[in-house]
N, C-alpha and C. Protein backbone atom coordinates (compact mmCIF):
# COMPACT_ATOMS: atom_id res chain seq x y z
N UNK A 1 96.51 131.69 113.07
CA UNK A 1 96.36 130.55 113.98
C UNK A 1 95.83 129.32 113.21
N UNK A 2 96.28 127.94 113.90
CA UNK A 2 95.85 127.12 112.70
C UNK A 2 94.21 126.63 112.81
N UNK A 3 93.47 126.58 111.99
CA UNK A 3 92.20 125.81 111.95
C UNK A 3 91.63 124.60 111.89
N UNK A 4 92.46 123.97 111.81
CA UNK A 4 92.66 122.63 111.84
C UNK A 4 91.39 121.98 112.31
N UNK A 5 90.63 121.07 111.77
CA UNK A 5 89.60 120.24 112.50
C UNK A 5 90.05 119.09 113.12
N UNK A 6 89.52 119.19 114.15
CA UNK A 6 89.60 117.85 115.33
C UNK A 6 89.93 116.41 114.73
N UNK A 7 88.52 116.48 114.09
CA UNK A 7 88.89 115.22 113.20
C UNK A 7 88.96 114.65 111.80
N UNK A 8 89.91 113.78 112.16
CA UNK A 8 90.65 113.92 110.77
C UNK A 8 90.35 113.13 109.47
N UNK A 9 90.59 113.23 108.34
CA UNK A 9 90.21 112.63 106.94
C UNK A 9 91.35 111.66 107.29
N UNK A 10 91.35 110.31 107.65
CA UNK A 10 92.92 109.50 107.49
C UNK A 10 92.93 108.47 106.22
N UNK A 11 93.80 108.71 105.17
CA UNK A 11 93.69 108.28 104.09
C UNK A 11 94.86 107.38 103.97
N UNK A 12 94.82 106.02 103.85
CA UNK A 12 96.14 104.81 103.77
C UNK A 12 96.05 104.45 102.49
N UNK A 13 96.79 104.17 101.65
CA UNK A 13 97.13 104.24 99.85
C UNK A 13 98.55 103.39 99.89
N UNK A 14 98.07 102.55 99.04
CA UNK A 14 99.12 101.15 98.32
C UNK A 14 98.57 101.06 97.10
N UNK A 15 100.31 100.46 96.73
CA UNK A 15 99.44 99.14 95.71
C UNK A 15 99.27 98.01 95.96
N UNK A 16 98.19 97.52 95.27
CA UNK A 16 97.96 95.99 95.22
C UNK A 16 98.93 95.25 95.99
N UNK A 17 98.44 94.76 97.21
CA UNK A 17 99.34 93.29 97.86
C UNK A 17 100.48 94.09 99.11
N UNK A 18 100.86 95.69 98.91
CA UNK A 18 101.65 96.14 99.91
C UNK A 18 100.91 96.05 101.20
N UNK A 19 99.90 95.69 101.27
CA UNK A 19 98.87 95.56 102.93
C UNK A 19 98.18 96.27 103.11
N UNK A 20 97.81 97.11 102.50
CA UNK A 20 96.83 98.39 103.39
C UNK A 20 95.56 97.92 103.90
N UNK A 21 95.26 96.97 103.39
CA UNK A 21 93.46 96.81 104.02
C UNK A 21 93.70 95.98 105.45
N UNK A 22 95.04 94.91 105.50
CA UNK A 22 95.21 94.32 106.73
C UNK A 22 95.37 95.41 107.82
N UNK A 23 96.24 96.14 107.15
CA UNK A 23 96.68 97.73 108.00
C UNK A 23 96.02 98.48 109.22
N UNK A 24 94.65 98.81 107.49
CA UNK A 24 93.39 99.20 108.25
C UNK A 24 92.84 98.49 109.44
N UNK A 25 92.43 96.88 108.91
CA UNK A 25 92.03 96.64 110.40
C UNK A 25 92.51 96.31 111.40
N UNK A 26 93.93 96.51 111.48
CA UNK A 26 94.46 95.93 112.74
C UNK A 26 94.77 97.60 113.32
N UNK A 27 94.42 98.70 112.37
CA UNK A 27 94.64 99.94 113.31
C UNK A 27 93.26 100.89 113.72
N UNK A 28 92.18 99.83 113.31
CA UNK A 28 90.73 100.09 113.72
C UNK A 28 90.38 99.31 114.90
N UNK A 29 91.29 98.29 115.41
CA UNK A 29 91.37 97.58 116.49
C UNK A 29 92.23 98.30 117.29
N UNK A 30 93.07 98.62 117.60
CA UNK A 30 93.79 99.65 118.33
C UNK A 30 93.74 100.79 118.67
N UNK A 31 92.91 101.81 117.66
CA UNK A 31 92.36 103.28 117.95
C UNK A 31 90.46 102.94 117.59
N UNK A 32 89.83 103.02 118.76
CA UNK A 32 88.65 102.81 118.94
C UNK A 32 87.50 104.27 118.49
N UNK A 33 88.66 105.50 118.11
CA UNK A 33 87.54 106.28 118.09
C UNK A 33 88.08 106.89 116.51
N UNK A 34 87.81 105.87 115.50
CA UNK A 34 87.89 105.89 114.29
C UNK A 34 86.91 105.28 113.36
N UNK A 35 86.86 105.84 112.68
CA UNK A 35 85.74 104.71 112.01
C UNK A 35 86.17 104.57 110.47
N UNK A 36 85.76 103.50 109.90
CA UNK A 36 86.52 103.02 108.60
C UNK A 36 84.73 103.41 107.51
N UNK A 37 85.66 104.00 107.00
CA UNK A 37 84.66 104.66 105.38
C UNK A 37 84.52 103.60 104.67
N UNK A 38 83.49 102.89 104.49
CA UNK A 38 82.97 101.77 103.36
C UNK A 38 82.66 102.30 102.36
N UNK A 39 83.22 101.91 101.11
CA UNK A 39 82.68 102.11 100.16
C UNK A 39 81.81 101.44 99.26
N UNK A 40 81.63 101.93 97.83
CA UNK A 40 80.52 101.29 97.38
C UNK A 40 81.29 100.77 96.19
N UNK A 41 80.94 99.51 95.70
CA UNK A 41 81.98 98.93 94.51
C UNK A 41 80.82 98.32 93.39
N UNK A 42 81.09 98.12 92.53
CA UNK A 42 80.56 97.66 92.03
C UNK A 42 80.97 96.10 91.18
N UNK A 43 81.49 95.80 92.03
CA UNK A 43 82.49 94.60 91.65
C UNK A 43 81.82 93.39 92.29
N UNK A 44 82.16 92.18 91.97
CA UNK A 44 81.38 91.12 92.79
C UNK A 44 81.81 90.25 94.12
N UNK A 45 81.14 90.32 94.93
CA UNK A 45 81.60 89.83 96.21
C UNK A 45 82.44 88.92 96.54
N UNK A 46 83.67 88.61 97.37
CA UNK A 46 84.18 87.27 97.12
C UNK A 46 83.58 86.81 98.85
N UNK A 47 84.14 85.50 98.82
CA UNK A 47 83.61 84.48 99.72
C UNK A 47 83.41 85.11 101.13
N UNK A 48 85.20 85.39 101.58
CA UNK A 48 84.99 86.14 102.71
C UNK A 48 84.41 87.34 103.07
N UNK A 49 83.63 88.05 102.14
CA UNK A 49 83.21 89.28 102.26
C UNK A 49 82.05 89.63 102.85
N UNK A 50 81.56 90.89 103.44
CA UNK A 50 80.28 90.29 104.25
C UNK A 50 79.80 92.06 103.54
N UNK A 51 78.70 92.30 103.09
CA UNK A 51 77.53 93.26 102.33
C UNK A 51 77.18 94.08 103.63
N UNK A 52 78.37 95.63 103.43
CA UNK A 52 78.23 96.47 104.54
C UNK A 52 78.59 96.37 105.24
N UNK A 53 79.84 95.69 105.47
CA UNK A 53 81.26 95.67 106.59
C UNK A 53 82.38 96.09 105.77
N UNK A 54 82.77 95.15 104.57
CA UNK A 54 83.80 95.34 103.75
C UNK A 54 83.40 96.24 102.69
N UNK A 55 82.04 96.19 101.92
CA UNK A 55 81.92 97.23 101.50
C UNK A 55 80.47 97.08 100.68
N UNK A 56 79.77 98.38 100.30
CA UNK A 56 78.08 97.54 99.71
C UNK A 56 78.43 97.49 98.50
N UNK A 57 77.94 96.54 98.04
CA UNK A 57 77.93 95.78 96.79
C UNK A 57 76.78 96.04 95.79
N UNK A 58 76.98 96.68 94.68
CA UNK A 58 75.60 97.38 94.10
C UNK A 58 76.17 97.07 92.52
N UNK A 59 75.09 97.14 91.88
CA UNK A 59 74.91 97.10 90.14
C UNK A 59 75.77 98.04 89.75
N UNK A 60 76.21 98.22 88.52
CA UNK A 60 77.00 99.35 87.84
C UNK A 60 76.03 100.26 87.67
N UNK A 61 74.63 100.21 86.92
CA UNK A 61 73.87 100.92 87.00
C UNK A 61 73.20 101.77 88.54
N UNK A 62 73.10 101.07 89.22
CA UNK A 62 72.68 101.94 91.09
C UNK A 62 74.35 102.42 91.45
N UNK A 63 75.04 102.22 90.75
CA UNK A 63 76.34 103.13 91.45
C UNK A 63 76.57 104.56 90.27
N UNK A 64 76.31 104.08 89.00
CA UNK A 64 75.90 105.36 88.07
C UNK A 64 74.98 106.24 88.84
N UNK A 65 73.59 105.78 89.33
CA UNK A 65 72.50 106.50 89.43
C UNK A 65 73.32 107.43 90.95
N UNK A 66 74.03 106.50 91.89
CA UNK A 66 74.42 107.67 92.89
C UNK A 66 75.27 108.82 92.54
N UNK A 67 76.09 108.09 91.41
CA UNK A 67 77.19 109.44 91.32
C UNK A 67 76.61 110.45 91.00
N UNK A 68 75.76 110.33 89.74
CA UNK A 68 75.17 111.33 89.15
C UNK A 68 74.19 112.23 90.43
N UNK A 69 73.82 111.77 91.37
CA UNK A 69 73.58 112.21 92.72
C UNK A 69 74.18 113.36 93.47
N UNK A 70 75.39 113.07 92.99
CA UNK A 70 76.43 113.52 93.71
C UNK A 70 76.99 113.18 95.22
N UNK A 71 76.61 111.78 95.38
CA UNK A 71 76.50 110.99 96.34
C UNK A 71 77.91 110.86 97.27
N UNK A 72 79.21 110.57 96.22
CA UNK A 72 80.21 110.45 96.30
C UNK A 72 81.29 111.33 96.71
N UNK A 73 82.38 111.33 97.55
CA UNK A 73 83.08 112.27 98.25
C UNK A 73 84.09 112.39 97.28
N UNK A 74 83.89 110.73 96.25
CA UNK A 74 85.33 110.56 95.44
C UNK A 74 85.21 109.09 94.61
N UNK A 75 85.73 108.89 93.45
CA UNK A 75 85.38 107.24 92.90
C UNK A 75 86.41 106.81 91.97
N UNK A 76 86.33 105.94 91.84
CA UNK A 76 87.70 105.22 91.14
C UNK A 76 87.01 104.27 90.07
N UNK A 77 88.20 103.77 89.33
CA UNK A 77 87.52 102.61 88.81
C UNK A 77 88.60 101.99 88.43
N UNK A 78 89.41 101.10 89.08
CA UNK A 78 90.05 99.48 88.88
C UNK A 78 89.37 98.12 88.33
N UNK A 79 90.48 97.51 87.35
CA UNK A 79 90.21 96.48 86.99
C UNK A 79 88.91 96.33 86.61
N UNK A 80 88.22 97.65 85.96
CA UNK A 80 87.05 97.32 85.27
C UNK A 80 85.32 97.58 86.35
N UNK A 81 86.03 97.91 87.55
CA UNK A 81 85.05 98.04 88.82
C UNK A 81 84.91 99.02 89.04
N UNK A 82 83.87 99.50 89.56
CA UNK A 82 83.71 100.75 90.30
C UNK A 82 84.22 100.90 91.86
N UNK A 83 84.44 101.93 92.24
CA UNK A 83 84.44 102.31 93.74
C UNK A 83 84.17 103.81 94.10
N UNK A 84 83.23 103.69 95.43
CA UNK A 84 83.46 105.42 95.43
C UNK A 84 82.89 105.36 96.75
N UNK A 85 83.43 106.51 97.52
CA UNK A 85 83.53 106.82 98.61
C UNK A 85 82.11 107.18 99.23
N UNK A 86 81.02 107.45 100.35
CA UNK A 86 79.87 108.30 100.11
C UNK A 86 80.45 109.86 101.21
N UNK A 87 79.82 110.64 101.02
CA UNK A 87 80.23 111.68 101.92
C UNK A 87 79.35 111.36 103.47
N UNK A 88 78.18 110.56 102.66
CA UNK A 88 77.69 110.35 104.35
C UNK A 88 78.28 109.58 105.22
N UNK A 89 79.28 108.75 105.13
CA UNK A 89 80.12 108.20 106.08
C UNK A 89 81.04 109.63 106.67
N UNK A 90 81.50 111.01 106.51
CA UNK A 90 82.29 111.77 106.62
C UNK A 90 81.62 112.60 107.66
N UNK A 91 80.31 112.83 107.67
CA UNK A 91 78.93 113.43 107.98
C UNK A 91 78.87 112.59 109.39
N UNK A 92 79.07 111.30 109.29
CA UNK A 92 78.36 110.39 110.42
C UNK A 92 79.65 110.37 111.38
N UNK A 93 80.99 110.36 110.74
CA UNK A 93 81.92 110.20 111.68
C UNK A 93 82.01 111.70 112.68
N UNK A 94 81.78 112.74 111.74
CA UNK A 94 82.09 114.27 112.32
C UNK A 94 80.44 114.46 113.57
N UNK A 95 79.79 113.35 113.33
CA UNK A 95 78.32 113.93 115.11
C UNK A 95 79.01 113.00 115.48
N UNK A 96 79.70 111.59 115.78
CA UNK A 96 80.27 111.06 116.38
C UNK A 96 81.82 111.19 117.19
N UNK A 97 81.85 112.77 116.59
CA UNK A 97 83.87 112.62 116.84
C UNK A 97 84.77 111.66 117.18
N UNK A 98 84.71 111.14 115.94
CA UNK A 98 85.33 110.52 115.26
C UNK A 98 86.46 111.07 113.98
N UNK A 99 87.47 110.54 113.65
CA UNK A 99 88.47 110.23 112.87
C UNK A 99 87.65 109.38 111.71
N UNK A 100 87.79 109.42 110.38
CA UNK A 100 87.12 108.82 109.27
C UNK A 100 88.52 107.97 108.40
N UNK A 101 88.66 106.63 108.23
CA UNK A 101 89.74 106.22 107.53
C UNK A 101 89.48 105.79 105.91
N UNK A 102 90.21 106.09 105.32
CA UNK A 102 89.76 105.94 104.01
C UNK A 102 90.71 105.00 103.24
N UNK A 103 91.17 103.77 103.04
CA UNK A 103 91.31 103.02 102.45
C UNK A 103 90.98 102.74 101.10
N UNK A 104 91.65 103.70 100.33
CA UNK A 104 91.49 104.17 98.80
C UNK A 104 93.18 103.95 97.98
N UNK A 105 93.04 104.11 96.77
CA UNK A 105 94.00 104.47 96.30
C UNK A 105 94.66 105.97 95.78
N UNK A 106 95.82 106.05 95.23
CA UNK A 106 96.13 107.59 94.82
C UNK A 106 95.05 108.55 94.39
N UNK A 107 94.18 107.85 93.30
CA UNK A 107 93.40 108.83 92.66
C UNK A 107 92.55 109.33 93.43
N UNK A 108 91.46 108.29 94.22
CA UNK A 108 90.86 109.14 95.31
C UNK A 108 91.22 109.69 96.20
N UNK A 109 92.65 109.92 96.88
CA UNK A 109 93.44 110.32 97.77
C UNK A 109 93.37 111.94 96.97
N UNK A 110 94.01 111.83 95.79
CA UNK A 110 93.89 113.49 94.83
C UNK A 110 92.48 114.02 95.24
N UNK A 111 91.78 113.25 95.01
CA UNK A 111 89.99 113.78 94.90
C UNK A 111 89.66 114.27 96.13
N UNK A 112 90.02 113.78 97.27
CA UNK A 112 89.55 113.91 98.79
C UNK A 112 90.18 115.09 99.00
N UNK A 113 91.71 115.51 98.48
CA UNK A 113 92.36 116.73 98.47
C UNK A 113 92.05 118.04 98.34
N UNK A 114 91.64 117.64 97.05
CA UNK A 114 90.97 118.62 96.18
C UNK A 114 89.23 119.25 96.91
N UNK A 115 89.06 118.57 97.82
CA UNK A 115 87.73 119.01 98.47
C UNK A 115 87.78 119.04 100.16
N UNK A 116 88.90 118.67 100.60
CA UNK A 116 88.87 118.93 101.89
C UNK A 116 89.94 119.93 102.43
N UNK A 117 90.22 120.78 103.17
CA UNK A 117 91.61 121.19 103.70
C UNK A 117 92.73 120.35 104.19
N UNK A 118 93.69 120.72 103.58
CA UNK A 118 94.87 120.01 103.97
C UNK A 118 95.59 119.73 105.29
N UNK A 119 95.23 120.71 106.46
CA UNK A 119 95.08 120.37 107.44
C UNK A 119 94.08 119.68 108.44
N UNK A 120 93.30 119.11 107.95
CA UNK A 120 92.07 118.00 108.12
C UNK A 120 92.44 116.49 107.57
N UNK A 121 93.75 116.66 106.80
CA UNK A 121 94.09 115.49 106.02
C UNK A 121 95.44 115.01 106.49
N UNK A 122 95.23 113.71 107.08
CA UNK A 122 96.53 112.79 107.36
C UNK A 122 96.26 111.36 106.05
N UNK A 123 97.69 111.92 105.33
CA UNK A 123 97.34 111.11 104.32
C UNK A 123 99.28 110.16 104.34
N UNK A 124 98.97 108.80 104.15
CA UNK A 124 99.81 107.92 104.38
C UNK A 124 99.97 106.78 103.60
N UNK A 125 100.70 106.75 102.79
CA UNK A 125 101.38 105.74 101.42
C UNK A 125 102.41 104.55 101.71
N UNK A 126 101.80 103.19 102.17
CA UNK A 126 102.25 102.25 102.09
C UNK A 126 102.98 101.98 100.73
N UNK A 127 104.85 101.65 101.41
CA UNK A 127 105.35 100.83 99.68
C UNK A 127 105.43 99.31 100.24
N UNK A 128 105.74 98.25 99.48
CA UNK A 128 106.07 97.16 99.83
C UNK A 128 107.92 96.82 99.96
N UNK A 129 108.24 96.28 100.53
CA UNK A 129 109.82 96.12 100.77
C UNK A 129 110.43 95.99 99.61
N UNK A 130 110.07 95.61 98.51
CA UNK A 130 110.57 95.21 96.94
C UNK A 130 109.56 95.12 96.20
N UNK A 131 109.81 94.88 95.07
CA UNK A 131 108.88 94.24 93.94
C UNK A 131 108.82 92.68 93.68
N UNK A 132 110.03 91.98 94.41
CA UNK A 132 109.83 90.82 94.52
C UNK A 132 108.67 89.94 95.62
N UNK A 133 108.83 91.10 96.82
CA UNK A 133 108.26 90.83 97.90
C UNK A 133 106.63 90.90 97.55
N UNK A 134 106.79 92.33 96.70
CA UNK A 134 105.01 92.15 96.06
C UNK A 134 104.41 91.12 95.42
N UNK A 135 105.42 90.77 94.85
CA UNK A 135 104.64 89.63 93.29
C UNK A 135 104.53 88.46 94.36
N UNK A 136 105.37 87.93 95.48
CA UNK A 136 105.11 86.99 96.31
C UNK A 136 103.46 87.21 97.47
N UNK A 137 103.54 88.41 97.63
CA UNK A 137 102.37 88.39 98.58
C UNK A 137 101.04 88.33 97.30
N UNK A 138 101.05 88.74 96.45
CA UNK A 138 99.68 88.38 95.40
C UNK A 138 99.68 87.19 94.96
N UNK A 139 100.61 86.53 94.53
CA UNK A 139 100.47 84.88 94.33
C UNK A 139 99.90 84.38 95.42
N UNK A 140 100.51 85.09 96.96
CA UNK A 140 100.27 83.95 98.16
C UNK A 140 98.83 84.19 98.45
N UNK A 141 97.85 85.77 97.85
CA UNK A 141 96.72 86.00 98.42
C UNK A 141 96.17 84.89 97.51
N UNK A 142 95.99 84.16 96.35
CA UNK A 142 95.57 83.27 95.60
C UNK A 142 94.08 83.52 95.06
N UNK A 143 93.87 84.59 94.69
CA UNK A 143 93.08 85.43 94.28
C UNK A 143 93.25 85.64 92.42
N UNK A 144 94.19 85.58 92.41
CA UNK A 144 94.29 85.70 90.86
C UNK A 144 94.83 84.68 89.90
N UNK A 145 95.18 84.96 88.72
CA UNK A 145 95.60 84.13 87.88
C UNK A 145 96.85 85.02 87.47
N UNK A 146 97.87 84.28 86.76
CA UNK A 146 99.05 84.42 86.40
C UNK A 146 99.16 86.20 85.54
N UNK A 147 97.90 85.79 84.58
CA UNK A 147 97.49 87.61 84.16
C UNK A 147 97.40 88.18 84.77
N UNK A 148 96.56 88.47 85.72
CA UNK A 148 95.77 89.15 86.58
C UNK A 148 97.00 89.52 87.33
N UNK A 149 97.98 88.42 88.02
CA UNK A 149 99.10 89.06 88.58
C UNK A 149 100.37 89.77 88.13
N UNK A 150 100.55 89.55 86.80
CA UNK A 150 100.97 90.30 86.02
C UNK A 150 100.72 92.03 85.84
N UNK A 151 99.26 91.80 85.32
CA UNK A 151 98.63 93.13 85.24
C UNK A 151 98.81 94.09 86.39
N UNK A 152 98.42 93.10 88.03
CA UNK A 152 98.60 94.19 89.16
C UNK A 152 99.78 94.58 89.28
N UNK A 153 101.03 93.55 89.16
CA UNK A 153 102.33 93.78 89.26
C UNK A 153 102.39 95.35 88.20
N UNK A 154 102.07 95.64 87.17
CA UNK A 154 102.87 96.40 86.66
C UNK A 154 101.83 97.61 87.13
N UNK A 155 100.34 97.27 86.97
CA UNK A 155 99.74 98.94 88.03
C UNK A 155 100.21 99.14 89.30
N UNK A 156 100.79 98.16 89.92
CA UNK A 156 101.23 98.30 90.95
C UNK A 156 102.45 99.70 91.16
N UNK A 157 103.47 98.88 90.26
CA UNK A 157 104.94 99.68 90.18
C UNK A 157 104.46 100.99 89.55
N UNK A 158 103.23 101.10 88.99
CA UNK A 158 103.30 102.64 88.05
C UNK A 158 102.35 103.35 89.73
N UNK A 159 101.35 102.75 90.04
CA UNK A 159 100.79 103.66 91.49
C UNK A 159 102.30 104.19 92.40
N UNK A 160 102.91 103.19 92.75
CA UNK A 160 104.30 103.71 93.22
C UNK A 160 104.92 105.16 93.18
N UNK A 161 105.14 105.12 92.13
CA UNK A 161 105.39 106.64 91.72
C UNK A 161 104.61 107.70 92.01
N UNK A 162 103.00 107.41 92.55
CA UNK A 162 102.61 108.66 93.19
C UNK A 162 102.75 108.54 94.99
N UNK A 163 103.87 108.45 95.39
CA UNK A 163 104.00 108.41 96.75
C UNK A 163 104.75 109.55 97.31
N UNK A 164 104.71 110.25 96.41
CA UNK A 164 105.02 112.15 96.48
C UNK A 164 104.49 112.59 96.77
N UNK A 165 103.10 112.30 96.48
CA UNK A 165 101.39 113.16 96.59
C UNK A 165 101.44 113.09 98.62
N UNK A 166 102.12 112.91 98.91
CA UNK A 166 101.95 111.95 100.57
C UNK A 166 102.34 112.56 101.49
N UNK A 167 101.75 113.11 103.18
CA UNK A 167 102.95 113.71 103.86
C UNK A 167 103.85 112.36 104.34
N UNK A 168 103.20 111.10 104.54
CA UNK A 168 104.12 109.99 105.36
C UNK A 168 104.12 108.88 104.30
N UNK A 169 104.95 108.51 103.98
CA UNK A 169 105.24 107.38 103.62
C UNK A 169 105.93 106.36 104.32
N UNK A 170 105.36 104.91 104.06
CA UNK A 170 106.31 103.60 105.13
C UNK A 170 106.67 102.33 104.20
N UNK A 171 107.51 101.71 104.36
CA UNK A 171 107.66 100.58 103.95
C UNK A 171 107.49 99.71 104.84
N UNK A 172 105.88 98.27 104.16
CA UNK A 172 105.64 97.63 105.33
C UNK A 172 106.27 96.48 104.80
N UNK A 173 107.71 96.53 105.78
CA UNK A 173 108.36 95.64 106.21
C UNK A 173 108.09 94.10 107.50
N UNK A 174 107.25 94.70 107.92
CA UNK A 174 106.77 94.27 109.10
C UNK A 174 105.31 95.02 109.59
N UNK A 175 104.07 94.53 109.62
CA UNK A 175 102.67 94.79 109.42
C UNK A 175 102.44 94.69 110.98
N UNK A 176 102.94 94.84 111.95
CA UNK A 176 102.57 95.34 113.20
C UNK A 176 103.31 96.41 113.63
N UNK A 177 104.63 96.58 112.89
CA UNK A 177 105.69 97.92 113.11
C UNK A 177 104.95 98.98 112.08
N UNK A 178 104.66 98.30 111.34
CA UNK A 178 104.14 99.06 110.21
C UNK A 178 102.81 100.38 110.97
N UNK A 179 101.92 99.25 111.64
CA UNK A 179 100.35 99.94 112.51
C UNK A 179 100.50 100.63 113.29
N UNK A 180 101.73 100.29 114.37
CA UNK A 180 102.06 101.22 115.10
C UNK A 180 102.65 102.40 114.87
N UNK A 181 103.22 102.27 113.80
CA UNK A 181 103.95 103.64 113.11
C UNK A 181 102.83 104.43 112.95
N UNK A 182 101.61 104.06 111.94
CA UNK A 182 100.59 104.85 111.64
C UNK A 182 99.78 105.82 112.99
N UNK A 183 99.67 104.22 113.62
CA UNK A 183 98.82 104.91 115.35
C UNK A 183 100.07 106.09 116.14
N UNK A 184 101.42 105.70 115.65
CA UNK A 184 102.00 107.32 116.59
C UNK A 184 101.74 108.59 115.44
N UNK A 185 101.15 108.35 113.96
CA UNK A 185 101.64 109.60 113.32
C UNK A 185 100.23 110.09 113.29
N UNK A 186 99.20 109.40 113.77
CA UNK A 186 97.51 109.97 114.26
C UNK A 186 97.91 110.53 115.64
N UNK A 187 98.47 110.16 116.48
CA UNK A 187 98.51 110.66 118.26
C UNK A 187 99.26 111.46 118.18
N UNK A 188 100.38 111.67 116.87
CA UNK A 188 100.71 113.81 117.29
C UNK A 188 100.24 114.53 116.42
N UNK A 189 99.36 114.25 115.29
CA UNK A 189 98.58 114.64 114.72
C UNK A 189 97.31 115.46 116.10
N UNK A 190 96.94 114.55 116.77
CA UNK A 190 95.94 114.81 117.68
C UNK A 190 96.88 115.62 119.09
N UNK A 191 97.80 115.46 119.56
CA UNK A 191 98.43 116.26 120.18
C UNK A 191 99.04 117.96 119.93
N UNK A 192 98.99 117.52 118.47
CA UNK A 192 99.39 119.17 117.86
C UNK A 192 98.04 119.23 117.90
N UNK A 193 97.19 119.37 117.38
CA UNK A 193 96.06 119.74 117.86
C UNK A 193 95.63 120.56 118.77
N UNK A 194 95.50 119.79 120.01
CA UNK A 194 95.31 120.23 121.07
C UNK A 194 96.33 120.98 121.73
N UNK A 195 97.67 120.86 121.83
CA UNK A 195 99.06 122.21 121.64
C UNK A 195 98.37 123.34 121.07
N UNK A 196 98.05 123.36 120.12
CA UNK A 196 97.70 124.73 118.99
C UNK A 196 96.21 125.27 120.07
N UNK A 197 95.03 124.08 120.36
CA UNK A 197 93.77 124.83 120.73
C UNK A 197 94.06 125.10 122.40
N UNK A 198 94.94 124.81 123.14
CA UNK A 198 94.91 125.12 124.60
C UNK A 198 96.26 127.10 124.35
N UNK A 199 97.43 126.84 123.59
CA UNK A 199 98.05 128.04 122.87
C UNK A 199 97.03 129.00 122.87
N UNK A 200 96.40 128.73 121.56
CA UNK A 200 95.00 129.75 121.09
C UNK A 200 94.45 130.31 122.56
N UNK A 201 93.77 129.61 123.47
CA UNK A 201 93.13 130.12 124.50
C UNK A 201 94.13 130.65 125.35
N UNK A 202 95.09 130.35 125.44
CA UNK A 202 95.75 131.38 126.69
C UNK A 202 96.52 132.63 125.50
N UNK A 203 96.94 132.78 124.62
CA UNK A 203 97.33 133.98 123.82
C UNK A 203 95.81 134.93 124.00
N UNK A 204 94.50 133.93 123.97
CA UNK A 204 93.72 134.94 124.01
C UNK A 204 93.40 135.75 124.84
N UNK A 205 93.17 134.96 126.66
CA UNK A 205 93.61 135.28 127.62
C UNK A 205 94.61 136.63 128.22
N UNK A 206 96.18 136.52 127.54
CA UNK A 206 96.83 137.23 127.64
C UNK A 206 96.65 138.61 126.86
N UNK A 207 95.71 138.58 125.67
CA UNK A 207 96.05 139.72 124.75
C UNK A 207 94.60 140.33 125.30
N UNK A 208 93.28 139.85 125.96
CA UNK A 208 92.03 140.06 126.52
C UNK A 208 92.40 141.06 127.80
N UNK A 209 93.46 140.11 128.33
CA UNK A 209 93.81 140.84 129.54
C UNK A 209 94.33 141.99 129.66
């Protein structure tokens, strides 16, 4: 019978500029009983960013001192930055039943794998419509310099290639077709679910009887 936990690890994975963080919040606005996993970076804040919404902002050294903690569910390190997941956001969503979203890339997507059951895990790999379409949405975020967009352009196209690791993959062609796609592949996620735990009780029923 399956074991499946209620709620789920939901993990969204791009590269650079395919959308995933817009993704996230326009599908944290639509499914209310989710909660988005902040992580910890060690990178420096930009303008719009707000310390413990988008994500806490700490020294390289206080993000060393947590790992070594064992603080972390999972951590990365882009463009020279740190990132890493905490498990106590995973902890806080599961007394809340809640859904936990994780807005990571491939590598921590492997890492979260590697420590959670695979049926606890809805994991989902944004591509972008082209490679032309990419290099246009990172120029248009105006965040970088001509290198810098260079550089993402080509980590970009090499992350690509792990969109195997994935049960769903989408091309966001369109970033509201795109959310809704995600929000129906959480609601039969959560419907098999509950199929399998109302099953379970009447097989038990019948074989009791």
């Amino acid at each position: 019978m399956n074991t499946e936990n209620q709620n789920k690890l939901i993990i969204i994975s791009s590269p650079s500029g395919a959308g995933k963080t817009t993704l996230c919040k326009l599908l944290l606005k639509k499914m209310k009983h989710i909660n988005l996993s902040i992580s910890y970076t060690s990178r420096n804040k930009r303008l719009n960013e707000t310390d413990g919404r988008d994500y806490y902002f700490v020294s390289v050294k206080k993000f060393e001192q947590l790992k070594k903690k064992n603080f972390f569910v999972e951590t990365a390190k882009n463009f020279n930055n740190f990132y890493g997941s905490p498990y106590s956001n995973i902890r806080s969503s599961q007394k809340k039943n809640k859904h936990i979203l994780f807005d990571i890339d491939w590598k921590g997507a492997r890492k979260i794998r590697n420590k959670f059951k695979k049926e606890n895990i809805i994991d989902i790999f944004i591509l972008p419509p082209s490679k032309t379409e990419l290099k246009r949405r990172l120029i248009k975020r105006g965040r970088d310099n001509k290198q810098e967009i260079s550089l993402r352009l080509s980590y970009a196209i090499d992350e690509m290639k792990h969109y195997k690791d994935y049960k769903y993959v989408l091309i966001n062609e369109n970033i509201q077709m795109t959310v809704n796609n995600i929000k129906k592949i959480i609601e039969y996620s959560e419907l098999m679910h509950l199929q399998n735990k109302t099953l379970k009780s009447k097989l038990k029923k019948l074989i009791d009887s």
